[in-house]
C-alpha atoms as a PDB file:
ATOM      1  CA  UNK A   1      -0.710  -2.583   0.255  1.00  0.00           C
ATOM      2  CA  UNK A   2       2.306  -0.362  -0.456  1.00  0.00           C
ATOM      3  CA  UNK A   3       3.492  -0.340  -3.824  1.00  0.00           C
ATOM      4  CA  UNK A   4       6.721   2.328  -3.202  1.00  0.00           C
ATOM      5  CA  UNK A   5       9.873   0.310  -1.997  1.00  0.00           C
ATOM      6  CA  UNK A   6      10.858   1.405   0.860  1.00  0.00           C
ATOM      7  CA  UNK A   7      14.315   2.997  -0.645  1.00  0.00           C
ATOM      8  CA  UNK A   8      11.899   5.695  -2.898  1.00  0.00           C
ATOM      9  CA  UNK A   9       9.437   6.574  -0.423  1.00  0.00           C
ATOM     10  CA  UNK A  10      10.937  10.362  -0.912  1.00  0.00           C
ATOM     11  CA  UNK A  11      11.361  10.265  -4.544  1.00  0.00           C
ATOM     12  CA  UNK A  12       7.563   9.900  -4.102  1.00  0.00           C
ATOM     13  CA  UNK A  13       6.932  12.199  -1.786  1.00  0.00           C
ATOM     14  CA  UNK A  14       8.652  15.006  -4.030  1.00  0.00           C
ATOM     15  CA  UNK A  15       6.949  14.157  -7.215  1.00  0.00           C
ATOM     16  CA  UNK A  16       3.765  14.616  -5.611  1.00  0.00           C
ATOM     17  CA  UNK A  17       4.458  17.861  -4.382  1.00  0.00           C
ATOM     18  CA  UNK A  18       5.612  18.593  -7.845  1.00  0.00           C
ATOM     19  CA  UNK A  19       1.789  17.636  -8.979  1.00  0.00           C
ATOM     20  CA  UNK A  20       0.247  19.829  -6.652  1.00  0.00           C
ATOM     21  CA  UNK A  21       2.597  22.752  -6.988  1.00  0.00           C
ATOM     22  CA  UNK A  22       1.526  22.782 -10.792  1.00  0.00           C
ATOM     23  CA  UNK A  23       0.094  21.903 -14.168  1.00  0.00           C
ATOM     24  CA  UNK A  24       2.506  19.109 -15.208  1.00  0.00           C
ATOM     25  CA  UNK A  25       5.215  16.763 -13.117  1.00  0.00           C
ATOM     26  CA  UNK A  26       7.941  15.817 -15.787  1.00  0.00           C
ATOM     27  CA  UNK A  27       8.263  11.705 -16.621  1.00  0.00           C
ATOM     28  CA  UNK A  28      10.697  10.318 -14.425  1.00  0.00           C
ATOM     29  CA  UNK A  29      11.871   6.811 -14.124  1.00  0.00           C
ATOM     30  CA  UNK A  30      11.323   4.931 -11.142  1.00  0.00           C
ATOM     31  CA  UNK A  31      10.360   1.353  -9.554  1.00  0.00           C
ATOM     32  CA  UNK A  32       7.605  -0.244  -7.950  1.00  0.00           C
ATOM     33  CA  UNK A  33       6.558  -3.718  -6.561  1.00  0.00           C
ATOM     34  CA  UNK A  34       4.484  -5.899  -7.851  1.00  0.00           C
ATOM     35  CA  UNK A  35       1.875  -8.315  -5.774  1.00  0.00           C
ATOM     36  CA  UNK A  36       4.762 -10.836  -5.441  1.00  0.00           C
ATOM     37  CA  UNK A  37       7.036  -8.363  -4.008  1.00  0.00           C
ATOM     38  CA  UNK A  38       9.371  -7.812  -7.475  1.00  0.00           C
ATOM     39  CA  UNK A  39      10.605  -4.755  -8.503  1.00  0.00           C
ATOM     40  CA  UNK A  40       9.217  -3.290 -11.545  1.00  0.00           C
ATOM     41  CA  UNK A  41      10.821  -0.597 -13.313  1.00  0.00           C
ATOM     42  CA  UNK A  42       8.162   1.989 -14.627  1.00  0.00           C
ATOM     43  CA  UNK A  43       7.725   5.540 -16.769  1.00  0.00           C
ATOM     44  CA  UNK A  44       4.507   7.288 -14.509  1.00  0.00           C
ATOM     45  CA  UNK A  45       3.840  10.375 -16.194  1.00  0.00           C
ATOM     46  CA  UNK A  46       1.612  12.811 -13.852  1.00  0.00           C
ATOM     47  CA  UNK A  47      -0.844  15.248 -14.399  1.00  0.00           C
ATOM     48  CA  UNK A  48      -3.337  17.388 -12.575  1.00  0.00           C
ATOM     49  CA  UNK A  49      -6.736  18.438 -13.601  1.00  0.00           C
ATOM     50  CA  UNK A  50      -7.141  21.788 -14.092  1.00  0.00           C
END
């Protein structure tokens, strides 16, 4: 199951590539669905292991 809506499949792609390109990716605010198929509005805050 995809949790991305379809509308922020880049804005995903990008923040990954921020991850991998480094130590931190900054909070950004975004949305993703729920089971039901809802929107929910979410903070992710990424990391990488060093």
């Amino acid at each position: 199951m995809l949790f991305v809506p379809e509308d922020r499949q880049s804005e995903e792609r990008a923040v990954l590539r921020q991850v991998c390109a480094g130590p931190k990716a900054e909070p950004y605010e975004t949305a993703r669905l729920h089971r039901g198929g809802r929107s929910v509005d979410v903070l992710p805050q990424c990391h990488s292991n060093p």
